[in-house]
Protein backbone atom coordinates (compact mmCIF):
# COMPACT_ATOMS: atom_id res chain seq x y z
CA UNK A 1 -13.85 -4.58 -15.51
CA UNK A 2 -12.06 -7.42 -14.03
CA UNK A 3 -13.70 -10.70 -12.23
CA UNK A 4 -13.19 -10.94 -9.03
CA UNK A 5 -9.73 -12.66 -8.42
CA UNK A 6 -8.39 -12.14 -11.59
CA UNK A 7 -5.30 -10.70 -12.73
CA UNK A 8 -5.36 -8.33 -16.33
CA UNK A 9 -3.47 -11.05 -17.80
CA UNK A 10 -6.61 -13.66 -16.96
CA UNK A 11 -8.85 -11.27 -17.56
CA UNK A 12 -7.89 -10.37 -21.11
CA UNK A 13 -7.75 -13.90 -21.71
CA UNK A 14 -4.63 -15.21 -21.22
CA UNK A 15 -3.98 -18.91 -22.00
CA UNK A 16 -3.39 -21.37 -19.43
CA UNK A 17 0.31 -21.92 -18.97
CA UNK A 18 1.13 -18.40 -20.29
CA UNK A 19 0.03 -16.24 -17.94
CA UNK A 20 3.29 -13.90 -17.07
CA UNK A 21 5.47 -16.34 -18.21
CA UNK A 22 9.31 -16.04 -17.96
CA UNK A 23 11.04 -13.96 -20.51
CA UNK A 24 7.80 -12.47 -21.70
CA UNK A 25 7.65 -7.90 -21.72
CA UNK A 26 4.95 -6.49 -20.83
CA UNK A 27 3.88 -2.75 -20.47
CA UNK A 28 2.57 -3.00 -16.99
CA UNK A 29 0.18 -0.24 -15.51
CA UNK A 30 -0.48 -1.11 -11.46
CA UNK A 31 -3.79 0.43 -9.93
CA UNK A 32 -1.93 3.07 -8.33
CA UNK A 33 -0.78 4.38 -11.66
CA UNK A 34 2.50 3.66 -11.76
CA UNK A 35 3.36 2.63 -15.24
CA UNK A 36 6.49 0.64 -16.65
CA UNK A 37 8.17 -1.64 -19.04
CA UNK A 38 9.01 -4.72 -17.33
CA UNK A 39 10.81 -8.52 -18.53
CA UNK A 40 9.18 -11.42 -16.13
CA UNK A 41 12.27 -13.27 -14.33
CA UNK A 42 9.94 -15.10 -12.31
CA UNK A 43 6.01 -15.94 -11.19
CA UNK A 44 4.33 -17.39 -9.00
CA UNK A 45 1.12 -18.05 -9.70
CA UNK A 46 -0.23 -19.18 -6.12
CA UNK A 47 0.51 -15.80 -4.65
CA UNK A 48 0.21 -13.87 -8.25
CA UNK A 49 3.59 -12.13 -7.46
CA UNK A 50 5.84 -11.61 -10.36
CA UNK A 51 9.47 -10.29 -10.57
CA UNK A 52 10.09 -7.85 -13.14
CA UNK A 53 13.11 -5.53 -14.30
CA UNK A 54 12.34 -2.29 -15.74
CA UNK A 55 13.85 -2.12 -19.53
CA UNK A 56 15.88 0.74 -20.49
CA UNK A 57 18.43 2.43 -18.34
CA UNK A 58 16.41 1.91 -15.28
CA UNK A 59 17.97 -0.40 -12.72
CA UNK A 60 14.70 -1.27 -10.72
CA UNK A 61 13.75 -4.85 -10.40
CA UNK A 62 10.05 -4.99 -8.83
CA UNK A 63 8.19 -7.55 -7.39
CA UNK A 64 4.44 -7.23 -8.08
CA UNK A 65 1.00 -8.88 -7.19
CA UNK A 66 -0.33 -9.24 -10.42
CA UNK A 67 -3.68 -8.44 -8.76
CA UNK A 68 -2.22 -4.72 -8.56
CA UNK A 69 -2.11 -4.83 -12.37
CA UNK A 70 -4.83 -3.16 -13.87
CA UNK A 71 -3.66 -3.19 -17.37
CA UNK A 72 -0.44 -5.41 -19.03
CA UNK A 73 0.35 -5.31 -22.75
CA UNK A 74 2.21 -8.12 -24.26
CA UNK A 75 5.31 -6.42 -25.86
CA UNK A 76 7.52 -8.95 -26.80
CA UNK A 77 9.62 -12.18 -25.29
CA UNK A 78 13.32 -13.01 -24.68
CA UNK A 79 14.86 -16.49 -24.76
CA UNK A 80 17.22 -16.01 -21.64
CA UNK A 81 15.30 -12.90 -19.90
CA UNK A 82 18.81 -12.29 -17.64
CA UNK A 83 20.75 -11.54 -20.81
CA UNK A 84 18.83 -8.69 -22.34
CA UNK A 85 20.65 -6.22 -20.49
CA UNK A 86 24.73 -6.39 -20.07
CA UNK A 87 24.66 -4.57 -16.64
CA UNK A 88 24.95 -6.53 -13.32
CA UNK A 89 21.71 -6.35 -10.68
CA UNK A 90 22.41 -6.19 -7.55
CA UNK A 91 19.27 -6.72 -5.43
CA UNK A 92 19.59 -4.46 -1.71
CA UNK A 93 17.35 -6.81 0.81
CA UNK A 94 17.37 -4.38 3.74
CA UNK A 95 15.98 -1.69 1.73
CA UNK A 96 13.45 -3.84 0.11
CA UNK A 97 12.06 -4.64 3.68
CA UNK A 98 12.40 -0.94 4.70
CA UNK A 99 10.14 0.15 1.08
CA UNK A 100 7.80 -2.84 2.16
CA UNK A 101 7.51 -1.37 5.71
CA UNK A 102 6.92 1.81 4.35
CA UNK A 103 4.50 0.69 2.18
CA UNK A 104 2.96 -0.95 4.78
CA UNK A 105 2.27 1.87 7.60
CA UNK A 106 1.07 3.88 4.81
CA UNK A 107 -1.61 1.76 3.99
CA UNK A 108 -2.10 1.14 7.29
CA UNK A 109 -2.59 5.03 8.48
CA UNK A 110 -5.87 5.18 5.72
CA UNK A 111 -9.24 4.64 7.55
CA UNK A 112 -11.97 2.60 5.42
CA UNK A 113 -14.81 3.65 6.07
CA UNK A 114 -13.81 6.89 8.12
CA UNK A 115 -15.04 10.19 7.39
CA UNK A 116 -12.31 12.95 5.72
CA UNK A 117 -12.71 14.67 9.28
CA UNK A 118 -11.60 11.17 11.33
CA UNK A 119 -8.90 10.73 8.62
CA UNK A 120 -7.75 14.50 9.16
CA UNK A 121 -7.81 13.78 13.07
CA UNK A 122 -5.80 10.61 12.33
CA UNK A 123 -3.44 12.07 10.16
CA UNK A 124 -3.01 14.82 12.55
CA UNK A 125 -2.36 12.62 16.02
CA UNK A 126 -0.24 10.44 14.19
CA UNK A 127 2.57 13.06 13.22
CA UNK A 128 3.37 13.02 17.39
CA UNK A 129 1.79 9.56 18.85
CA UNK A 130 1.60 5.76 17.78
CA UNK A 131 -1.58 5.20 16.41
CA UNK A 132 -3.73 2.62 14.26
CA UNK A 133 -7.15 2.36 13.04
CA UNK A 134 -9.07 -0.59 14.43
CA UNK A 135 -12.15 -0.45 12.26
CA UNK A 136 -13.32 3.16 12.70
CA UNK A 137 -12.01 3.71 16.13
CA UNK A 138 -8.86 5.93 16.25
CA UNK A 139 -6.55 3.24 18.93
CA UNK A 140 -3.61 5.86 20.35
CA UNK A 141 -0.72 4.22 22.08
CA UNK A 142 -2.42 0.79 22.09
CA UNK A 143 -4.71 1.36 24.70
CA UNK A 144 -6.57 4.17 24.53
CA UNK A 145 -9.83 4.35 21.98
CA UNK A 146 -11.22 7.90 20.12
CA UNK A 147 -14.97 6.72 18.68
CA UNK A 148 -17.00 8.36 16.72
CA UNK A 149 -17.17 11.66 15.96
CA UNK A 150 -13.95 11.76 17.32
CA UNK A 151 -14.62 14.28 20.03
CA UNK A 152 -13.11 14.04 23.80
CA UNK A 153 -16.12 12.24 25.39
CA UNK A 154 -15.66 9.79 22.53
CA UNK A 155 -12.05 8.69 24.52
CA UNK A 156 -12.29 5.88 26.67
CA UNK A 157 -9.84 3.04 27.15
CA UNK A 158 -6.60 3.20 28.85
CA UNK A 159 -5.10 5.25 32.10
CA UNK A 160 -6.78 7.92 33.44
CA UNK A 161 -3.71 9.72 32.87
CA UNK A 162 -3.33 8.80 29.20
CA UNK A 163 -6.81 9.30 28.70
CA UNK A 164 -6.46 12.99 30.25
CA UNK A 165 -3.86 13.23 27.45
CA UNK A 166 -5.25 12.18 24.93
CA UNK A 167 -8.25 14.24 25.41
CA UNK A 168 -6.35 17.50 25.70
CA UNK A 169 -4.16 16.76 22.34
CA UNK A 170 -7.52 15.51 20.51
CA UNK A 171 -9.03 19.17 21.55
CA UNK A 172 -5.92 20.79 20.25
CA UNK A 173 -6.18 18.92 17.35
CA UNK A 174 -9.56 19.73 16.78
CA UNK A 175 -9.32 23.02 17.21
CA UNK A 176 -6.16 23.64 14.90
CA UNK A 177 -8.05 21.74 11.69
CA UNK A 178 -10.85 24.01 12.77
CA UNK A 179 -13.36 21.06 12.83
CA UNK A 180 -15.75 23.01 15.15
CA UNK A 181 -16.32 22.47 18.96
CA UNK A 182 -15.15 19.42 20.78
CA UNK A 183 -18.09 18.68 22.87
């Protein structure tokens, strides 16, 4: 297991100075389980984000957090790490920020904490209204508040009239993930 704070590389014990350096391939597996062949362009050690280009026909460059990495295996190291591969990169900003964004709501929409029943209910209201979690309260349209155990006298916050809402779509809701009365 890891220390706390530490990326694989540290972990395994990497030398000072050599941790990701540039031009070094690594076989990188990330905690989510994605798994890859990468060449390190750059690294910043503050931050722990690397940049790394998949190897083989694969035109993905990816910019990781090393402390995403749960395992990287020292493969191999190129003098000038941009002229391994003949074929121009071409890096698209815009959808960068759109994957990031992405990335970002979706790790957003997952309660910690939350029971599977308040993540179902979340899940559920979120396919037709703007919501977030604020700690284990279910926040719909930035004003109005579902508590614990998620049930329509749990709603409080907001208009009357968006609370009347909100209360009928959390009892539909309820009802279609058959999660038992809404009392």
């Amino acid at each position: 297991m890891n220390p706390a704070n530490a990326t694989a590389i540290e972990a395994e014990g990497g030398g000072n100075g050599d941790k990701y350096e540039v031009g070094k391939t690594y076989e990188v597996k990330l905690t989510t389980g994605i798994e890859f062949t990468g060449i390190v362009l750059a690294y910043d050690s503050d931050p722990h984000v690397g940049a790394l280009p998949e190897t083989g026909e694969s035109m993905t460059t990816r910019t990781v957090n090393a402390d995403f990495i749960s395992k990287a295996k020292f493969v191999g190291k190129f003098k000038d790490p941009l002229a391994w591969n003949e074929q121009k990169r071409f890096v698209d900003l815009y959808g960068l920020l759109e994957k990031e964004a992405l990335a970002i709501r979706k790790i957003e929409s997952i309660g910690v904490g939350v029971t599977a029943e308040a993540q179902k209910i979340f899940d559920a209201l979120s396919k037709t209204l703007r919501v977030k979690w604020d700690n284990k309260v279910i926040v719909v349209m930035g004003d109005v508040r579902i508590c614990s155990p998620y049930h329509s006298d749990c709603v409080t916050g907001g208009t009357r009239a968006a609370n009347d809402q909100i209360k009928k779509v959390l009892k539909n809701v309820r009802e279609k993930l058959q999660l038992g009365s809404d009392t």
